[in-house]
Protein backbone atom coordinates (compact mmCIF):
# COMPACT_ATOMS: atom_id res chain seq x y z
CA UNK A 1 155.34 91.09 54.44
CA UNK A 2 154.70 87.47 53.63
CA UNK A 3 152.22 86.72 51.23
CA UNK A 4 151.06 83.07 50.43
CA UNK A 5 147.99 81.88 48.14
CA UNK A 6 144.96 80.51 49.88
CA UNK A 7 141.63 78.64 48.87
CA UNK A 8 138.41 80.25 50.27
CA UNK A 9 135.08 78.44 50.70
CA UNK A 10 133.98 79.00 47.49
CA UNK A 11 136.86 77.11 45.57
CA UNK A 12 138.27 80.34 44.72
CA UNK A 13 142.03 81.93 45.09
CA UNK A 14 143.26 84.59 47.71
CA UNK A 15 145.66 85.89 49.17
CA UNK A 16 146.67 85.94 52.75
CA UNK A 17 149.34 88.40 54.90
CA UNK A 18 150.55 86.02 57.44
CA UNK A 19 152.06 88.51 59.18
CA UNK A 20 148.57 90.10 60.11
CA UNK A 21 146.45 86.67 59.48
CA UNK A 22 144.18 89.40 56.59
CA UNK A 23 143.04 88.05 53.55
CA UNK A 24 142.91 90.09 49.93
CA UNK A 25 139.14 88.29 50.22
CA UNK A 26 136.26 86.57 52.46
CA UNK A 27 138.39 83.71 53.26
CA UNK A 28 134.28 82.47 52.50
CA UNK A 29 134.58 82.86 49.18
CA UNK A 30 136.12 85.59 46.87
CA UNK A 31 134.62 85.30 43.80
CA UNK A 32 131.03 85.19 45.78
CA UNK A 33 131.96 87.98 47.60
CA UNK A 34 133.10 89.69 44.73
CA UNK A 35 130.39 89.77 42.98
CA UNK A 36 127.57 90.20 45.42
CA UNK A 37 129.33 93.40 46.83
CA UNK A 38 131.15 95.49 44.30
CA UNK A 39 129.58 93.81 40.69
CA UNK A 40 125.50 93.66 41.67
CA UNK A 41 125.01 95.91 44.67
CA UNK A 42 127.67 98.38 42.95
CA UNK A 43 128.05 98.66 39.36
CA UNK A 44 124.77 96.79 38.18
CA UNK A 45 122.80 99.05 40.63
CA UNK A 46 124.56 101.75 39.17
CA UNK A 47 124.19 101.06 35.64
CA UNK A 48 120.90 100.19 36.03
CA UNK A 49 119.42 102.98 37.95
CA UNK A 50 121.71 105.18 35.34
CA UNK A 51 121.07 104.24 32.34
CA UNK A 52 122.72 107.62 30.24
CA UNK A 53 125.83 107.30 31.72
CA UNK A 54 128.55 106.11 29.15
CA UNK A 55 131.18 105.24 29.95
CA UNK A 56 131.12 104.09 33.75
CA UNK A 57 133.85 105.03 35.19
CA UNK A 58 135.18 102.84 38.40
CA UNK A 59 137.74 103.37 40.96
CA UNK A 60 138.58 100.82 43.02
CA UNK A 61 140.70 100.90 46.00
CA UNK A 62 142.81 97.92 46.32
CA UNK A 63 143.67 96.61 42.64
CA UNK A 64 145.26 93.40 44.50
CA UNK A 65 144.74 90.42 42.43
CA UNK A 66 142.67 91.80 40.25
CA UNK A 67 139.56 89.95 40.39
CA UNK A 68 137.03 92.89 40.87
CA UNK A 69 138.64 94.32 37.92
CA UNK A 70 138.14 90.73 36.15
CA UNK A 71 134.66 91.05 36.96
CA UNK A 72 133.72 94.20 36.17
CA UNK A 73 135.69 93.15 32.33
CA UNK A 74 133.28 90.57 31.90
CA UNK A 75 130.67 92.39 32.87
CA UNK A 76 130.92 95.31 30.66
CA UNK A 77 131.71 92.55 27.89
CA UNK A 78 128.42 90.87 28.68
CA UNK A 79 125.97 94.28 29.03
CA UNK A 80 128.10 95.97 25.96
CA UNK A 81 128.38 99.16 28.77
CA UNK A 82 131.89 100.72 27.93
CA UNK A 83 133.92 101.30 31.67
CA UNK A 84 136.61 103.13 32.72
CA UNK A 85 138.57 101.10 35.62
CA UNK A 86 141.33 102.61 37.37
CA UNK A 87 142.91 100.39 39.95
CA UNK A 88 144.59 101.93 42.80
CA UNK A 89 147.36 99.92 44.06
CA UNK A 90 150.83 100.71 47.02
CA UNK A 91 152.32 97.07 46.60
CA UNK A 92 151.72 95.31 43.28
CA UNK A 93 151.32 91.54 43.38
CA UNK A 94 154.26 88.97 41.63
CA UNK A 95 153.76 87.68 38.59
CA UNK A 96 154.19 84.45 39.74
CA UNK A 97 151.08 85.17 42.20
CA UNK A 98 149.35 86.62 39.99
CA UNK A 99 149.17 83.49 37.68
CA UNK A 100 148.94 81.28 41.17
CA UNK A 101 145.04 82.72 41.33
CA UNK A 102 142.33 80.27 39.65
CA UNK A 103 139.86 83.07 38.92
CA UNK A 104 140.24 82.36 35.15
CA UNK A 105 139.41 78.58 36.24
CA UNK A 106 136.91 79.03 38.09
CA UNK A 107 134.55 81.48 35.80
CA UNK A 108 135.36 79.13 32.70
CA UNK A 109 137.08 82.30 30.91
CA UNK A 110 140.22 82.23 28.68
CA UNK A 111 142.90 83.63 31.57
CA UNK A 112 144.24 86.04 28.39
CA UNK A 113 142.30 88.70 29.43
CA UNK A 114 143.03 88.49 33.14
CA UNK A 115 146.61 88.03 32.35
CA UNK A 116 146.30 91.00 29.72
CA UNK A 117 145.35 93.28 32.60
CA UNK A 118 147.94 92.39 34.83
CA UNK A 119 150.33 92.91 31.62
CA UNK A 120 149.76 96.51 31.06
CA UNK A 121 151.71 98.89 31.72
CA UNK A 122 151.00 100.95 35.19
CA UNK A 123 150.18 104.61 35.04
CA UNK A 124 148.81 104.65 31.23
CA UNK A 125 145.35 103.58 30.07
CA UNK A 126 144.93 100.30 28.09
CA UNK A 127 142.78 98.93 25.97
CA UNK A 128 141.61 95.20 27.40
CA UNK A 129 138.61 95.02 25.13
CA UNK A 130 136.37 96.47 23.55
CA UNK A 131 134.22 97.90 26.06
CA UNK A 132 137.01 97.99 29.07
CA UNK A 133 139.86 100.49 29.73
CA UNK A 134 142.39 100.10 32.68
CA UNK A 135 144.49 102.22 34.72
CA UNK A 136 146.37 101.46 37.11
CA UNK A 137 148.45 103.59 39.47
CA UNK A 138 150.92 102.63 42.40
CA UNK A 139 149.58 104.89 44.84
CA UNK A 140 148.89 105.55 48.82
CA UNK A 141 145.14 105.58 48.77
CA UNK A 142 145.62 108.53 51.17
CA UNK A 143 147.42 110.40 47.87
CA UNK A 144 144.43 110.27 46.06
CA UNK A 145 143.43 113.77 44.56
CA UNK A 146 140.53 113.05 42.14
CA UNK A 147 137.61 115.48 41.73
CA UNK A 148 134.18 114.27 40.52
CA UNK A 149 135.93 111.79 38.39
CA UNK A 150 134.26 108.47 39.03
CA UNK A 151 130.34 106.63 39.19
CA UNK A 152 131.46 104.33 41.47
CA UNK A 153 134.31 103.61 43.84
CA UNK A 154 134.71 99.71 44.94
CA UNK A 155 136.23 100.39 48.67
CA UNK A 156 138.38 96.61 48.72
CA UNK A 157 140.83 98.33 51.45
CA UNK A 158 142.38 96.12 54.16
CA UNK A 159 139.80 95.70 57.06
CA UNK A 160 140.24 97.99 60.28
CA UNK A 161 141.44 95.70 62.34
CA UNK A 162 145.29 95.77 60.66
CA UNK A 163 144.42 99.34 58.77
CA UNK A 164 142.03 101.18 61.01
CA UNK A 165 143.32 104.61 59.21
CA UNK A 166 141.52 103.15 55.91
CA UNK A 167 138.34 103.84 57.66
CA UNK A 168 138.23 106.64 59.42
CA UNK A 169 136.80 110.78 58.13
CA UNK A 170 139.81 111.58 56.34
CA UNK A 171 139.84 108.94 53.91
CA UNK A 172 136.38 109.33 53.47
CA UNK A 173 136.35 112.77 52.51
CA UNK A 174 139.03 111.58 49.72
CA UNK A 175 136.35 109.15 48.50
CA UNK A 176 133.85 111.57 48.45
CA UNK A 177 135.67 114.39 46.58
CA UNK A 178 136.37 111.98 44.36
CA UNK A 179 133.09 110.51 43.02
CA UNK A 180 130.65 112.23 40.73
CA UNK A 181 126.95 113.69 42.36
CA UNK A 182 125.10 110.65 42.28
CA UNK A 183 127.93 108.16 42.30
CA UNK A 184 128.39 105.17 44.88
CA UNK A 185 130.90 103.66 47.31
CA UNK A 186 130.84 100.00 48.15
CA UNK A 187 132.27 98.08 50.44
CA UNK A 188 132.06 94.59 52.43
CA UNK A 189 132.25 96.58 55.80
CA UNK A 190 129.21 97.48 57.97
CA UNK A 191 130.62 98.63 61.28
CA UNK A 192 129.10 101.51 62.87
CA UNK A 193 132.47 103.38 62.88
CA UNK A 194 133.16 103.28 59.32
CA UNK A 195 129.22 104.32 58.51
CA UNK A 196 129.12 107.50 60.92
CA UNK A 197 132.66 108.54 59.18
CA UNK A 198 130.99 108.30 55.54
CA UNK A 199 128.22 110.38 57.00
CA UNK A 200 130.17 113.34 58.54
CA UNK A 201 131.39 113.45 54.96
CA UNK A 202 128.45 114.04 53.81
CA UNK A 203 127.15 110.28 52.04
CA UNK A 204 123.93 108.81 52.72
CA UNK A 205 124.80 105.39 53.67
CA UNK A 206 122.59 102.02 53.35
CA UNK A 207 123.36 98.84 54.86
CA UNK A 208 122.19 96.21 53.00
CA UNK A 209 122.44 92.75 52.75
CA UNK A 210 126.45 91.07 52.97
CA UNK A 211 127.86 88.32 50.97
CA UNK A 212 127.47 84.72 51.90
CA UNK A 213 128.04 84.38 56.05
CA UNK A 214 128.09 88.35 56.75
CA UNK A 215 124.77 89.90 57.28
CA UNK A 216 125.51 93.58 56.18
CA UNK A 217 127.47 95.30 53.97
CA UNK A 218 127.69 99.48 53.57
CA UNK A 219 126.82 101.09 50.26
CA UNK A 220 127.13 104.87 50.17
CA UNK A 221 125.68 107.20 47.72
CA UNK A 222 127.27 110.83 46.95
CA UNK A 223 123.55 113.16 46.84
């Protein structure tokens, strides 16, 4: 499937399917979005509402550019809170698109850590610095078989309009096997659908305010 880089409203890269007109990010800003869903109202909530855990571990689903992953880096750098990331990922990006994104730019950091991560090795853990390890694995998101491993799960996955099977029970009840008692899911969706299937699974689900220009957004904790 074509794949071309794009500029969303905040100055920052992404990457658009043309195919299926679906971005990798809010095509009204990624880094915004970024960090108002999966860094603040996901892993800061968590850490600080959590303060004995160490380390955090993270699964996100979607590894795609890498910029939640980039994130979460210099977060951990910047609240010395060691983090465990694994990055789930069917259809690694290029390298050339990989170095096409300005993320590095655009949050005045040296790109060598961004470009370490996309460097590593997939399947095996890395070092990236002192405080961050990545994983990443090429894997269906559907082939997921964790158990209680994670804090918090960043749910990036293609919206249901192209993927509606990425938001339905079944893949839900993956996610939820898969976090630890107490853990959260994020995610920049807030339809109805997708909240009564995290539900039935048995997470209590809050919609709370969305990144700039969408009102809601779905975070759902594992009791």
């Amino acid at each position: 499937m074509e794949r071309k880089i794009i500029t969303t409203g905040d100055g920052s890269s992404s990457i658009q399917l043309t195919e299926w007109d679906e971005q990798y990010h809010s095509k009204h800003g990624a880094i915004n979005e970024a960090v108002h869903v999966y860094i603040q109202t996901g892993l800061v909530h968590f850490i600080e509402t959590n303060t004995d855990v160490s380390p955090v571990s993270v699964l996100e689903i979607g590894f795609g550019t890498g910029l939640n992953a980039f994130l979460t880096l210099l977060e951990s750098n910047t609240r010395n809170v060691p983090i465990h990331y694994t990055g789930v990922e069917a259809y690694p990006l290029s390298n050339q698109e990989i170095k096409s994104v300005n993320y590095s730019e655009m949050l005045q950091e040296s790109p060598t850590a961004f470009l370490k991560m996309h460097e590593t090795p997939w399947e095996t853990a890395s070092e990236i610095s002192s405080t961050f390890q990545l994983e990443k694995r090429k894997q269906l998101f559907a082939d997921i078989t964790d158990q209680d491993a994670y804090n918090v799960i960043y749910y990036d996955a293609f919206g249901s309009r192209v993927q509606p099977e990425l938001w339905e029970e079944p893949i839900f009840k993956i996610m939820y096997a898969a976090l630890k008692k107490g853990g959260v899911l994020v995610t920049y969706a807030a339809k109805g659908s997708a909240r009564r299937a995290m539900e039935s699974c048995g997470f209590i689900v809050e919609r709370l305010p969305g990144p700039p220009v969408k009102r809601e957004m779905l975070r759902a904790t594992k009791a």
